[in-house]
N, C-alpha and C. Protein backbone atom coordinates (compact mmCIF):
# COMPACT_ATOMS: atom_id res chain seq x y z
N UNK A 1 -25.42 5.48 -75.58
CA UNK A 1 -25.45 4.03 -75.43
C UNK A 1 -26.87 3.49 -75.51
N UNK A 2 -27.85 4.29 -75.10
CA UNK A 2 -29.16 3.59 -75.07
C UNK A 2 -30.00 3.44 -76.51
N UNK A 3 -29.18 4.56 -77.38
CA UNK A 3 -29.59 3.79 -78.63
C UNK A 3 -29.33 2.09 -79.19
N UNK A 4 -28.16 1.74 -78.74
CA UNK A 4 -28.10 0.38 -79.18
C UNK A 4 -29.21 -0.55 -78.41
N UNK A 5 -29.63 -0.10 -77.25
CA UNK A 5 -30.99 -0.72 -76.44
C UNK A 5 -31.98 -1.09 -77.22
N UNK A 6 -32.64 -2.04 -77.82
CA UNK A 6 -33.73 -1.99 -78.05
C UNK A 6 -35.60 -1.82 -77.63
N UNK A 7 -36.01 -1.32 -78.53
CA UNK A 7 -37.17 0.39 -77.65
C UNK A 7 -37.69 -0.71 -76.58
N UNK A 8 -38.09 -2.13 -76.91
CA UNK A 8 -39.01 -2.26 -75.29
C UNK A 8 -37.92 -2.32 -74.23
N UNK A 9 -36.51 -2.36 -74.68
CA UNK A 9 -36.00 -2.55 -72.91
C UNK A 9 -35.61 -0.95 -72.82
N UNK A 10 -35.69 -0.03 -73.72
CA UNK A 10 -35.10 0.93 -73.03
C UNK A 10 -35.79 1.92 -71.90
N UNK A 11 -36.84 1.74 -71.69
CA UNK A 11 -37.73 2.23 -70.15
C UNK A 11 -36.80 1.17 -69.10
N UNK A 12 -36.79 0.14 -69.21
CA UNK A 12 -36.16 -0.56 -68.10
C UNK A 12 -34.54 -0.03 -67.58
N UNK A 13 -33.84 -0.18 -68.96
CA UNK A 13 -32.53 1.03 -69.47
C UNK A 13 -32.73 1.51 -68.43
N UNK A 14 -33.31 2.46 -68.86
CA UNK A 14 -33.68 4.11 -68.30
C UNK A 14 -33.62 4.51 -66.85
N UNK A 15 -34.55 3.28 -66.26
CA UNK A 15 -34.59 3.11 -64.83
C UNK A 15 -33.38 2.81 -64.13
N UNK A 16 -32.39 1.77 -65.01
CA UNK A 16 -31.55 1.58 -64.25
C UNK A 16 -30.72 2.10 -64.43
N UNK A 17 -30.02 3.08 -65.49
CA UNK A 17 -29.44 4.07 -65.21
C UNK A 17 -29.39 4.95 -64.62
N UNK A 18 -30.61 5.75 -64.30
CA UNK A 18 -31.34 6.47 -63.49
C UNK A 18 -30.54 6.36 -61.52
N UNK A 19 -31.30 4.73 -62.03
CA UNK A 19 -30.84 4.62 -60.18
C UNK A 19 -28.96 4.43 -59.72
N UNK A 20 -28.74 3.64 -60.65
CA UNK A 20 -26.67 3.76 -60.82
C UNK A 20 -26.65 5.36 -60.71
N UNK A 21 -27.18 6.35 -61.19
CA UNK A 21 -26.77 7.46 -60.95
C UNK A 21 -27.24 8.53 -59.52
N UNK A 22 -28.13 7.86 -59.32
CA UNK A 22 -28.52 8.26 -58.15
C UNK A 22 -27.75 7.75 -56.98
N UNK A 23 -27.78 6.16 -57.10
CA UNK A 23 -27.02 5.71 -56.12
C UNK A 23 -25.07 6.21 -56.32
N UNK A 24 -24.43 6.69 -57.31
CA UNK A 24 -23.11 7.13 -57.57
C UNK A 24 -23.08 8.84 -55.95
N UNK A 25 -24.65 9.53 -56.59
CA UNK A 25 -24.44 10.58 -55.80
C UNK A 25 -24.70 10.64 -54.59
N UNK A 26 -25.62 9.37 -53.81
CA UNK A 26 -25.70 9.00 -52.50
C UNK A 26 -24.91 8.66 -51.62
N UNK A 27 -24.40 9.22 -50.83
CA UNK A 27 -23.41 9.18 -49.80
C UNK A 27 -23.92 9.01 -48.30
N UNK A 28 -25.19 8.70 -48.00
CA UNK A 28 -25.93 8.18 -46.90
C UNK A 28 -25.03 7.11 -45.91
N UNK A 29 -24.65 5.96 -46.88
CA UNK A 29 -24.47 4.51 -45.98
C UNK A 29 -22.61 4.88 -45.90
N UNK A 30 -21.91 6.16 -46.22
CA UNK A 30 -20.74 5.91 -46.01
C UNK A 30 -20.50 5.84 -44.79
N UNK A 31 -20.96 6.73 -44.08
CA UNK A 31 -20.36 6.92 -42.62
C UNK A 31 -20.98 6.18 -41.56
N UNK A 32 -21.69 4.78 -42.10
CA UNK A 32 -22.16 4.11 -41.33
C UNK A 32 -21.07 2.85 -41.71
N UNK A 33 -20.33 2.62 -43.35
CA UNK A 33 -19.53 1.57 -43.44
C UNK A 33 -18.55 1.97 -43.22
N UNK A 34 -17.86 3.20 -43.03
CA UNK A 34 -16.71 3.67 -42.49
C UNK A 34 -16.88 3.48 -41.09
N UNK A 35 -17.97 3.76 -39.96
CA UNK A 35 -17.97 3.40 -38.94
C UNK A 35 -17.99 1.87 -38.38
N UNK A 36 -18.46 0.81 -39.49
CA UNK A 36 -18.49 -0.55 -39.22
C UNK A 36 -17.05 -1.09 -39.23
N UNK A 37 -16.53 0.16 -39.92
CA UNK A 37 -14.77 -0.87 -40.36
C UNK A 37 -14.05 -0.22 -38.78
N UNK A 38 -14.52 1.12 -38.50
CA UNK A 38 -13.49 1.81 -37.01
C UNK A 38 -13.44 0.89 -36.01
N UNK A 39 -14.94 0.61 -35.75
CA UNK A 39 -15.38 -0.30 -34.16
C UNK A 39 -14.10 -1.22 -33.96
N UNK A 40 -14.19 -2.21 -34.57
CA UNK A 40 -13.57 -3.01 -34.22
C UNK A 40 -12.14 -2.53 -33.33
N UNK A 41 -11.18 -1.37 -34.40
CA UNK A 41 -10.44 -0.91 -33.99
C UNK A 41 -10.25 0.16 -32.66
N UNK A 42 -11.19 0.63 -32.57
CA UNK A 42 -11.65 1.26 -31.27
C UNK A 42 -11.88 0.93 -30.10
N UNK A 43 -12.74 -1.06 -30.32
CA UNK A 43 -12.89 -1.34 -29.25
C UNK A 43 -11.55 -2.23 -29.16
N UNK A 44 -10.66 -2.83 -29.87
CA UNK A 44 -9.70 -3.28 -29.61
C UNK A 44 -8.37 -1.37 -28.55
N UNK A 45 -8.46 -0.82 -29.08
CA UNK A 45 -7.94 0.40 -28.41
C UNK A 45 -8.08 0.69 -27.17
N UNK A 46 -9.85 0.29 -26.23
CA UNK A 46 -10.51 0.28 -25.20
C UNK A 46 -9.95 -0.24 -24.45
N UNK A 47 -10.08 -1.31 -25.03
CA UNK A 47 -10.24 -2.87 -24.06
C UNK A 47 -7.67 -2.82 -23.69
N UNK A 48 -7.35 -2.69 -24.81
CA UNK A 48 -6.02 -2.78 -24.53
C UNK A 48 -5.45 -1.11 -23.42
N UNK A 49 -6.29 -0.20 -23.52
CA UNK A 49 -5.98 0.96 -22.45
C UNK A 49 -6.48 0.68 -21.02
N UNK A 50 -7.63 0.07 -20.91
CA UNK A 50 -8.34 -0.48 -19.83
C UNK A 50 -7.28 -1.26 -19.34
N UNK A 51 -6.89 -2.38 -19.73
CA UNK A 51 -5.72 -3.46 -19.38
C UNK A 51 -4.38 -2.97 -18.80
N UNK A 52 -3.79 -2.03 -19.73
CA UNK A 52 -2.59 -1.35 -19.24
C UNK A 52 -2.49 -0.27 -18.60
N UNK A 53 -3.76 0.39 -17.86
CA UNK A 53 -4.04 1.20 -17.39
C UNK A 53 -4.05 0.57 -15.67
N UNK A 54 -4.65 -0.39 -15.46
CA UNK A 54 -4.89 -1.34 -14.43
C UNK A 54 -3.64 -1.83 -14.30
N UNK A 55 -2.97 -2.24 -14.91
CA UNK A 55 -1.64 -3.08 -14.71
C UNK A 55 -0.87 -1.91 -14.69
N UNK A 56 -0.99 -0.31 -14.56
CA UNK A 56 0.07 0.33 -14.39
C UNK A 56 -0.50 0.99 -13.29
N UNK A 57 -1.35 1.06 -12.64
CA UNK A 57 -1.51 1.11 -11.20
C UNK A 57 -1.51 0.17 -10.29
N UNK A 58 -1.58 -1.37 -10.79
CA UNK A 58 -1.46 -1.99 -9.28
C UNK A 58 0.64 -1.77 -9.42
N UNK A 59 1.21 -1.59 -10.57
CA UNK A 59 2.64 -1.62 -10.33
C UNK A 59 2.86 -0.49 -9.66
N UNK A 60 2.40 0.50 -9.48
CA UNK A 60 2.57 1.59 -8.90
C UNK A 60 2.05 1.44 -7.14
N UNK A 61 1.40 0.72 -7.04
CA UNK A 61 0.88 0.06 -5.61
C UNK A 61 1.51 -0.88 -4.98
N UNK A 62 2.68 -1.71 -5.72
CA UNK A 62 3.17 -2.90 -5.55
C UNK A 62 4.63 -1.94 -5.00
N UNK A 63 5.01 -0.75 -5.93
CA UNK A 63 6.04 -0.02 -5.59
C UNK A 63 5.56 0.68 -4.22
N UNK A 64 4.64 1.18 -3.81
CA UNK A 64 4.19 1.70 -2.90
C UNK A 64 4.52 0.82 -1.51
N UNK A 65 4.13 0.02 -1.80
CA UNK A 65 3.64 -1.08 -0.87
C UNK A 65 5.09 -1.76 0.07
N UNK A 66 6.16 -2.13 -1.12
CA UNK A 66 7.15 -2.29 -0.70
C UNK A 66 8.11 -0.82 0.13
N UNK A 67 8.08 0.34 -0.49
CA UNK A 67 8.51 1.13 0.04
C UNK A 67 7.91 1.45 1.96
N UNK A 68 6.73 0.85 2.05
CA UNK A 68 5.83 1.02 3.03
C UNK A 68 6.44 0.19 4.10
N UNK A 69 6.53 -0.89 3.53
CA UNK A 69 6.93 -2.17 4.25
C UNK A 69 8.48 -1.89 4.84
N UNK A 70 9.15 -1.71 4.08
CA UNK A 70 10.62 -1.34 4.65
C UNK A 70 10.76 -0.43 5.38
N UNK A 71 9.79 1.07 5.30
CA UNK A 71 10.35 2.13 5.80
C UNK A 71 9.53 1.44 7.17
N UNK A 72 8.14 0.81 7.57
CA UNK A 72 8.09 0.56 8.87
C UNK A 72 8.96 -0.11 9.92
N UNK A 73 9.34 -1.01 9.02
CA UNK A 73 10.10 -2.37 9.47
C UNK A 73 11.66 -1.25 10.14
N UNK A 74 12.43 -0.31 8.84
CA UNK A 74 12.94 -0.07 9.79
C UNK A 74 13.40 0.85 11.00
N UNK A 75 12.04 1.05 11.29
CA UNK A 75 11.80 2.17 12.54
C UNK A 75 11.63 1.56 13.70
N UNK A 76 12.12 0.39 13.94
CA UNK A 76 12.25 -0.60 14.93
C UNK A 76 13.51 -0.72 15.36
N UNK A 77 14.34 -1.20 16.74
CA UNK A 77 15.16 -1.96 16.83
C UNK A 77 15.30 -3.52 17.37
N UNK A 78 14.02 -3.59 17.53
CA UNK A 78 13.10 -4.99 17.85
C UNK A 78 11.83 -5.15 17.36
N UNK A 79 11.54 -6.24 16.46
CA UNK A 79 10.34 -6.44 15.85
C UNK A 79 9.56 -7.99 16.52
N UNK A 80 8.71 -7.28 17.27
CA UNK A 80 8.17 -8.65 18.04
C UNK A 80 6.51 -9.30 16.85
N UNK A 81 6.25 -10.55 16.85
CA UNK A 81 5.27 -10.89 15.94
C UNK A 81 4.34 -9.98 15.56
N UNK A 82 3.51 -9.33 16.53
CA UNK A 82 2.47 -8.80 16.43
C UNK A 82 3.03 -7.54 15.69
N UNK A 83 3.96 -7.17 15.97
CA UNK A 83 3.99 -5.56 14.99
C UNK A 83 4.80 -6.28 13.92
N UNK A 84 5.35 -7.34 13.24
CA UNK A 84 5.52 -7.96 11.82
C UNK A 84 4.12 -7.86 11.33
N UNK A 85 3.20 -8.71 12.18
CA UNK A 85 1.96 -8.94 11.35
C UNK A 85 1.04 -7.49 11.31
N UNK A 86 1.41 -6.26 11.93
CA UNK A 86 0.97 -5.21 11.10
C UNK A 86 1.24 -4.73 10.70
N UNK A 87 2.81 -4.73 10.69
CA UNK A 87 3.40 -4.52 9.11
C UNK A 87 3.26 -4.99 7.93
N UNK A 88 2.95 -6.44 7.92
CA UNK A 88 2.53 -7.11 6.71
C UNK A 88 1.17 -6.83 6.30
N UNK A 89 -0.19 -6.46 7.28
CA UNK A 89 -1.48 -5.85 7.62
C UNK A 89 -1.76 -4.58 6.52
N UNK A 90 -0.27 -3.77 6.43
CA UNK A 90 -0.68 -2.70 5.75
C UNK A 90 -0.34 -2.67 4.26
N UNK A 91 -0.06 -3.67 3.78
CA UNK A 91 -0.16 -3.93 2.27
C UNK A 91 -1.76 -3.94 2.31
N UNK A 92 -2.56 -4.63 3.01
CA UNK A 92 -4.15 -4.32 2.48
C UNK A 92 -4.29 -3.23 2.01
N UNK A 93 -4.44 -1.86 2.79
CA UNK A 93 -4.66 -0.67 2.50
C UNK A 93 -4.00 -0.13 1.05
N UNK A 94 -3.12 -0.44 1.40
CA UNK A 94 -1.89 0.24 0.06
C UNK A 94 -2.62 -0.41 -1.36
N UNK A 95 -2.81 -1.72 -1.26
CA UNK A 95 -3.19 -2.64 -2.51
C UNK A 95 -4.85 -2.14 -2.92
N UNK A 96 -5.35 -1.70 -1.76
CA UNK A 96 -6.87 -1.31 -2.01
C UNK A 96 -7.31 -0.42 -3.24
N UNK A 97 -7.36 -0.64 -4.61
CA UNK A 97 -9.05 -1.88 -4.27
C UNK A 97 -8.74 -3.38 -4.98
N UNK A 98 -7.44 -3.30 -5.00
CA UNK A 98 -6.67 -4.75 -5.89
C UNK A 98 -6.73 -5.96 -4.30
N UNK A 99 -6.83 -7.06 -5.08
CA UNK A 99 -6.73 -8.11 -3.97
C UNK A 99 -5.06 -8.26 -3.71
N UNK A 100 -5.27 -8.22 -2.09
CA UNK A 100 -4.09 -8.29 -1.41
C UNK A 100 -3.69 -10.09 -1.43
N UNK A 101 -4.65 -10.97 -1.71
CA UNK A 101 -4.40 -11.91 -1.71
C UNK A 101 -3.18 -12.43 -2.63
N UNK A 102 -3.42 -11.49 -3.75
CA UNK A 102 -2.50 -11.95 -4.70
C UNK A 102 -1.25 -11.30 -4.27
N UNK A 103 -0.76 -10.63 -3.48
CA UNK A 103 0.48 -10.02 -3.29
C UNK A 103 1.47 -11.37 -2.43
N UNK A 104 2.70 -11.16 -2.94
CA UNK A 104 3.81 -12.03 -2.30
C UNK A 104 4.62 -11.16 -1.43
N UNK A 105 4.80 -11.02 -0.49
CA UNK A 105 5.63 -10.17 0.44
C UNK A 105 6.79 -10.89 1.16
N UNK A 106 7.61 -10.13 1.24
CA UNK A 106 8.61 -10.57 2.06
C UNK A 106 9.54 -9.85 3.19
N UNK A 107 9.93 -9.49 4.01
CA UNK A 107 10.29 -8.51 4.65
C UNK A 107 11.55 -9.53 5.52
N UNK A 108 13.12 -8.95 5.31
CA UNK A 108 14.04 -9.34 5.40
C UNK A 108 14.95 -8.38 6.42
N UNK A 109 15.77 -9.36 6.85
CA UNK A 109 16.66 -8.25 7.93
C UNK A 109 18.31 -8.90 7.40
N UNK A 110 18.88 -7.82 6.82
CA UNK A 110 20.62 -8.57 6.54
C UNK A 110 21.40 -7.60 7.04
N UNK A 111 22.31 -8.81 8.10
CA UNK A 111 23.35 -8.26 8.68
C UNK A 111 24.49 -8.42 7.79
N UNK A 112 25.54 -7.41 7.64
CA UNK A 112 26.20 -7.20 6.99
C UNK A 112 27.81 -7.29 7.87
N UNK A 113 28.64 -8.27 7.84
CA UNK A 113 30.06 -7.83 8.63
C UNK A 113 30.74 -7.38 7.93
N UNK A 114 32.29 -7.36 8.94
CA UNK A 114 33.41 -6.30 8.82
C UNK A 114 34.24 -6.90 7.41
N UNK A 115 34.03 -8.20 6.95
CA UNK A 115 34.62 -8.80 5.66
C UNK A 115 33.31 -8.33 4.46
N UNK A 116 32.35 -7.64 4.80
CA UNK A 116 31.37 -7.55 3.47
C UNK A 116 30.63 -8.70 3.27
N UNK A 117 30.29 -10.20 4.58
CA UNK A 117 29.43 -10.81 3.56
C UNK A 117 27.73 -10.37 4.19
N UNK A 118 27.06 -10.29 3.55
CA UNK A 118 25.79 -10.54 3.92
C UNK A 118 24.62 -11.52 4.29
N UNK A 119 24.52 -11.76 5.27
CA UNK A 119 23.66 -13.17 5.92
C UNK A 119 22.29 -12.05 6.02
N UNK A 120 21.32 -13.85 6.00
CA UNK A 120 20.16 -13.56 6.84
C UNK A 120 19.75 -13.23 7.91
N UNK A 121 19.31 -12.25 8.77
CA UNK A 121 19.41 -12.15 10.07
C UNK A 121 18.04 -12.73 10.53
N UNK A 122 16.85 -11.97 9.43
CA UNK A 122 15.43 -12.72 9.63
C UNK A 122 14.78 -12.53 8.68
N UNK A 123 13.43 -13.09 8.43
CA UNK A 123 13.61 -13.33 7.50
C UNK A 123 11.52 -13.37 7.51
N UNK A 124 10.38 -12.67 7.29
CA UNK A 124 9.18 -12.72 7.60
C UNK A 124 8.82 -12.97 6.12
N UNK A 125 7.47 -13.68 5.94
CA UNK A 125 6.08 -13.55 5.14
C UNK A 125 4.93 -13.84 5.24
N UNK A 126 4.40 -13.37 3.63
CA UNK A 126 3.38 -13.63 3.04
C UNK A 126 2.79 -14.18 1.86
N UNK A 127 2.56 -15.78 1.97
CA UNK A 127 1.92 -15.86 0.68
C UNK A 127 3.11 -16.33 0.29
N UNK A 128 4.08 -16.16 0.86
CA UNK A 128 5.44 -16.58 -0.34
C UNK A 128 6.43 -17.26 0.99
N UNK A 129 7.66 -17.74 0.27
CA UNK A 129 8.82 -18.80 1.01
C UNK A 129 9.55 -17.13 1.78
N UNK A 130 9.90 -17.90 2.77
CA UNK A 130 10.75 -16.92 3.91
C UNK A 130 12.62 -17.18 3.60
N UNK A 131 13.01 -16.12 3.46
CA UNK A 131 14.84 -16.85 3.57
C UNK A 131 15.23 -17.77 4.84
N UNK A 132 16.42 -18.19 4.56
CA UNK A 132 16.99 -18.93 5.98
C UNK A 132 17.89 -18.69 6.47
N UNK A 133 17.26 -18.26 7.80
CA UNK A 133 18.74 -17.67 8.90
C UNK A 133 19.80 -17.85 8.36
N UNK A 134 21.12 -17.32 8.62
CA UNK A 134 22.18 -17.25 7.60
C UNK A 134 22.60 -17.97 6.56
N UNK A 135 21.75 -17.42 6.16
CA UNK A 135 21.77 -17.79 4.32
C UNK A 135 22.62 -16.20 3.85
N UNK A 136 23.74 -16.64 2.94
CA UNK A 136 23.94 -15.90 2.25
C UNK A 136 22.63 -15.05 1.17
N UNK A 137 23.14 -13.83 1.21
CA UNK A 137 22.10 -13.21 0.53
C UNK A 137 22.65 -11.74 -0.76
N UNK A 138 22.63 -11.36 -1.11
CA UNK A 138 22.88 -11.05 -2.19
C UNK A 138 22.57 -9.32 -2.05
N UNK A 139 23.51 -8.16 -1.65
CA UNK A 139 23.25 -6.86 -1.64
C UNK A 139 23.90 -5.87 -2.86
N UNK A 140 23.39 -4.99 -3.13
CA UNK A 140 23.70 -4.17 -4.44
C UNK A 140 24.75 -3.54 -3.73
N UNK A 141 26.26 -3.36 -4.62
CA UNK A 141 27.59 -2.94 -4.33
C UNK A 141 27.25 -1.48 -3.57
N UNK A 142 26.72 -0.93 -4.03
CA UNK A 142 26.73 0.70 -3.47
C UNK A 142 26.12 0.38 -2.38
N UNK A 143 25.17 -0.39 -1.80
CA UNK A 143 24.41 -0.56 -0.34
C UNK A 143 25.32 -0.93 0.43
N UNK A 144 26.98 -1.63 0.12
CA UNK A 144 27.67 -2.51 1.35
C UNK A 144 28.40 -1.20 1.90
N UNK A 145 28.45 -1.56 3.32
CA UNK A 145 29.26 -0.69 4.04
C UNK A 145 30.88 -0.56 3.89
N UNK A 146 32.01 0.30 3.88
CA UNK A 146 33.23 -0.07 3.53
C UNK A 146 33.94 -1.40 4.26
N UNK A 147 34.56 -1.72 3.83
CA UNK A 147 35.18 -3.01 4.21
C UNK A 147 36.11 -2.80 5.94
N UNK A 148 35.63 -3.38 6.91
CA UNK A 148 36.10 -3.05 8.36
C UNK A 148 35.05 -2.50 8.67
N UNK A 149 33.87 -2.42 8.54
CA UNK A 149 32.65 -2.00 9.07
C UNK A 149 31.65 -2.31 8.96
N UNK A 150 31.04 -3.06 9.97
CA UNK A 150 29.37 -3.66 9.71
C UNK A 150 28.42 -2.99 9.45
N UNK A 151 26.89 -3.61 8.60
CA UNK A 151 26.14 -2.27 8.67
C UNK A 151 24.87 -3.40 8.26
N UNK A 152 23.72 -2.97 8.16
CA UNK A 152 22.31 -3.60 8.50
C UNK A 152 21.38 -2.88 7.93
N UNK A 153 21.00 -4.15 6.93
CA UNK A 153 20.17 -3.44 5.56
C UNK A 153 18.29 -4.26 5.93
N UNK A 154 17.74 -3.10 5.62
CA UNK A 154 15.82 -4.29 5.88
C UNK A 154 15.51 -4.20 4.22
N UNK A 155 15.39 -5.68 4.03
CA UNK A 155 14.82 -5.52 2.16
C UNK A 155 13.48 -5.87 2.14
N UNK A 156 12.41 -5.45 1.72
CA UNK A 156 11.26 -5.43 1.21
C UNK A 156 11.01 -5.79 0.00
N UNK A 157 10.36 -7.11 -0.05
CA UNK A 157 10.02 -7.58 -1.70
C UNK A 157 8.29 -7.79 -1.61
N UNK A 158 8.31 -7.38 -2.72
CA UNK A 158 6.61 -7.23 -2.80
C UNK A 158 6.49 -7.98 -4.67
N UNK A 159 5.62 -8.54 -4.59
CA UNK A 159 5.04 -9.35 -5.72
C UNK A 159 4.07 -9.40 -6.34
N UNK A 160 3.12 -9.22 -7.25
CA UNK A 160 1.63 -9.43 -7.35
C UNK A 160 1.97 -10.12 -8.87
N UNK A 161 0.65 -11.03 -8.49
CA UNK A 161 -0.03 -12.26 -9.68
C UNK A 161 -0.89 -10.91 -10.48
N UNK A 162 -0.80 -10.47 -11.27
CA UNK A 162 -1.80 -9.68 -11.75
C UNK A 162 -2.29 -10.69 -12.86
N UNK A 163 -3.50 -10.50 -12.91
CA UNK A 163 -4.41 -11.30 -14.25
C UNK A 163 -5.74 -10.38 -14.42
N UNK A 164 -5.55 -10.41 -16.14
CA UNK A 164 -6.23 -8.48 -16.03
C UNK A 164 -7.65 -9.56 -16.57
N UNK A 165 -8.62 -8.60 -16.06
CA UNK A 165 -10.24 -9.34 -16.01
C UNK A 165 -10.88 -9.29 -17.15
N UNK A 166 -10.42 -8.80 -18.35
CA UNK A 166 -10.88 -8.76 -19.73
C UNK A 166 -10.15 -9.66 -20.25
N UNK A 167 -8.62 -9.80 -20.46
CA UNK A 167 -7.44 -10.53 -20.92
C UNK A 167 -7.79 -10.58 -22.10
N UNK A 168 -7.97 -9.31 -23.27
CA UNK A 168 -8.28 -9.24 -24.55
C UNK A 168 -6.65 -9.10 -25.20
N UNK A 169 -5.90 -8.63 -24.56
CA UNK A 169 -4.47 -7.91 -24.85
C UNK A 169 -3.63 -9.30 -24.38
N UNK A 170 -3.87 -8.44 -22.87
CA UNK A 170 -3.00 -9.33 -21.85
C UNK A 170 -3.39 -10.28 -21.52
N UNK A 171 -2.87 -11.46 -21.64
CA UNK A 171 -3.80 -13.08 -21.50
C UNK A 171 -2.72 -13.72 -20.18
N UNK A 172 -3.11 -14.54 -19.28
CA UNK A 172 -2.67 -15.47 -18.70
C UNK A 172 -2.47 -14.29 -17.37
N UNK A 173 -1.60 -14.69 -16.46
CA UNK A 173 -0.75 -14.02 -15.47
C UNK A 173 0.52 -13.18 -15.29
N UNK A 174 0.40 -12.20 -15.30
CA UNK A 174 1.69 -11.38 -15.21
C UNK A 174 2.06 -10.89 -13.67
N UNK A 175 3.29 -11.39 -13.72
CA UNK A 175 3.85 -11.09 -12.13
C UNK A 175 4.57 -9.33 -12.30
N UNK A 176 3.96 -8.48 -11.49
CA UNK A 176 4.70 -7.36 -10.80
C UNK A 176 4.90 -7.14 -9.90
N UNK A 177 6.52 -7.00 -9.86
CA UNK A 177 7.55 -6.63 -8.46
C UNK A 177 8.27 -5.88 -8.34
N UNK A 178 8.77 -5.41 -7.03
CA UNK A 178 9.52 -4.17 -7.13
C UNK A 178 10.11 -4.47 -5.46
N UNK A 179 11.28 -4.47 -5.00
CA UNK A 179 11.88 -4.37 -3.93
C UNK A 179 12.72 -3.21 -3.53
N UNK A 180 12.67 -3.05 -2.48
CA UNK A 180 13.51 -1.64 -1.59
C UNK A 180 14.05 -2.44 -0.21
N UNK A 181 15.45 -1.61 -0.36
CA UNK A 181 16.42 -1.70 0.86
C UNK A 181 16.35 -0.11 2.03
N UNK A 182 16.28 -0.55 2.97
CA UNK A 182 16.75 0.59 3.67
C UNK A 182 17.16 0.45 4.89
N UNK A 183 18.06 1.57 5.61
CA UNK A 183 19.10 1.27 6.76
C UNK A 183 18.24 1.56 8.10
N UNK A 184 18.36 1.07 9.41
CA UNK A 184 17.10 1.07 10.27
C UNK A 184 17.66 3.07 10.36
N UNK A 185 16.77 2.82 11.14
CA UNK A 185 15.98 4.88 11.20
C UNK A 185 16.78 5.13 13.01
N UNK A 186 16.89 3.76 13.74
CA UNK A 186 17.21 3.77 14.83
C UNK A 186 18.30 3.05 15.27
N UNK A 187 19.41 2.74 15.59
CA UNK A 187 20.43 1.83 16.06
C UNK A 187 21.18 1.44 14.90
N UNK A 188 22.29 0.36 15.02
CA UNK A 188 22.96 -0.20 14.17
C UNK A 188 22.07 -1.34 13.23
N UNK A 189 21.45 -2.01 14.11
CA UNK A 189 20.81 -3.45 14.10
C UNK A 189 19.23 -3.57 14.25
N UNK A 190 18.40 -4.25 13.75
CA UNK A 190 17.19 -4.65 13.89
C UNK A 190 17.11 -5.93 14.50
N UNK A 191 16.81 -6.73 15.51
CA UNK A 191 16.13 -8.21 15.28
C UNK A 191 14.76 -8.30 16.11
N UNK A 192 15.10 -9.47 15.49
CA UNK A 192 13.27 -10.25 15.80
C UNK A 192 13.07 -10.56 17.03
N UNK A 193 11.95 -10.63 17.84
CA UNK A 193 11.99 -11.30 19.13
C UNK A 193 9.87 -12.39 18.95
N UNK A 194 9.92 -13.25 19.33
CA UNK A 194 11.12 -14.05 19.52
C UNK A 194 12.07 -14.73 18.42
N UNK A 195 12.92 -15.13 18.80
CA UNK A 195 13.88 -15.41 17.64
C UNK A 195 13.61 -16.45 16.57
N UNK A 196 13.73 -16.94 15.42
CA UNK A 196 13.76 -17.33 14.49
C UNK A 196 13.99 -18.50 14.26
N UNK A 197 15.00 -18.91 15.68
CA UNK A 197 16.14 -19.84 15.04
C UNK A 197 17.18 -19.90 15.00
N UNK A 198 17.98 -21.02 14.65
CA UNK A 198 19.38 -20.94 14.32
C UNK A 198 20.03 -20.00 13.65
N UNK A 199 20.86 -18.90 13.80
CA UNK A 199 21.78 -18.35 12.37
C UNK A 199 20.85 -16.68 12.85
N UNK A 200 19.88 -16.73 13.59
CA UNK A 200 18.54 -15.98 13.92
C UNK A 200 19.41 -14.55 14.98
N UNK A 201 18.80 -13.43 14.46
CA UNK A 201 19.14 -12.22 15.46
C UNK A 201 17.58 -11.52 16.13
C-alpha cells in the first residue's frame, strides 16, 4: 500500500503505520478499561450486600426479641408495672447495636373460653397502640384449646422501622416483624396488677 503514498508523505506513512502496529500489540490500558467498566458493578454488589446483610440481622433480632418478650411475660402469673417495664427494657439488649427506638412492641394477654372466643385480657406497649380490654382478637386454629375448655395464650409482637443508612438498593423504610404466642410456664392464667380497666384481668 505505501507504494501508492507519495515519497514525501511516505516517512510520515511509515510512522504511522509503525505506531497502529505497535499500538494493535499493546495490551497495557486493557486491564485498566476492563477494570473501569467492573467498578461500577462491584460497587453496586457492595453497597446492595451491605444493605441486605443489615436488614437480615436486625430481622433476626426482631425474631429474637419477640421470642424474648413472650417467653418472660409468660413465666408470671401476675405481671405488676415494674416487671412489664422490664420486660419491655430487654428489647434494648436484644436490638443492640440497632436503635431500640425504632422497635414497636406489644405484649398481649388472651383469654380464651369454653365457646373458643378469644378476648383481650391485657394488653402492654411500646412506641405503638395497645389492644382493648375485651376486644376480640384473632388466634391461629391450632393454638385454640378444644371446645369446653379455656386456655390462655401471651402474644408478642415486635416491629422495626428499618431504614438502611446507604439506601443505594433499599430506599425509603422497610418495616420488620415477627410475632410469637406462648402458653404461661405457670398456672392457667396470667393478669396484670394493677388492672387495666374495664373487660381487664
Amino acid at each position: 500500500m505505501s507504494r501508492f503514498v507519495p515519497a514525501r508523505f511516505r516517512p510520515a506513512f511509515d510512522r504511522a503505520k509503525a505506531f497502529l502496529a505497535d499500538a494493535r500489540q499493546d495490551t497495557r490500558a486493557v486491564s485498566a478499561v476492563e477494570f473501569a467498566m467492573i467498578v461500577p458493578v462491584m460497587a453496586t454488589l457492595f453497597l446492595a450486600s451491605v444493605e441486605t446483610t443489615q436488614g437480615l440481622q436486625i430481622d433476626r433480632k426482631v425474631s429474637l426479641t419477640a421470642r424474648a418478650l413472650s417467653d418472660l411475660a409468660s413465666q408470671s402469673t401476675v405481671i405488676a408495672d415494674t416487671e412489664m417495664t422490664n420486660i419491655l427494657d430487654a428489647s434494648s439488649d436484644i436490638l443492640t447495636p440497632f436503635a431500640a427506638s425504632n422497635a414497636l412492641l406489644v405484649v398481649t394477654g388472651i383469654q380464651i373460653d369454653t365457646k373458643g372466643k378469644a378476648t383481650v385480657a391485657w394488653s402492654d406497649h411500646r412506641n405503638s397502640a395497645r389492644y382493648t380490654c375485651g376486644a376480640t382478637i384473632a388466634v391461629p386454629t391450632q393454638l385454640m384449646p378444644d371446645l369446653g375448655t379455656s386456655g390462655f395464650l401471651v402474644l408478642a409482637e415486635v416491629k422495626y422501622n428499618y431504614q438502611p443508612i446507604i439506601g443505594y438498593l433499599i430506599t425509603g423504610t422497610v418495616q420488620l416483624s415477627d410475632r410469637l404466642y406462648t402458653r404461661p410456664r405457670i398456672g392457667d392464667t396470667i393478669s396484670r396488677t394493677p388492672s387495666q380497666g374495664s373487660g381487664c384481668i
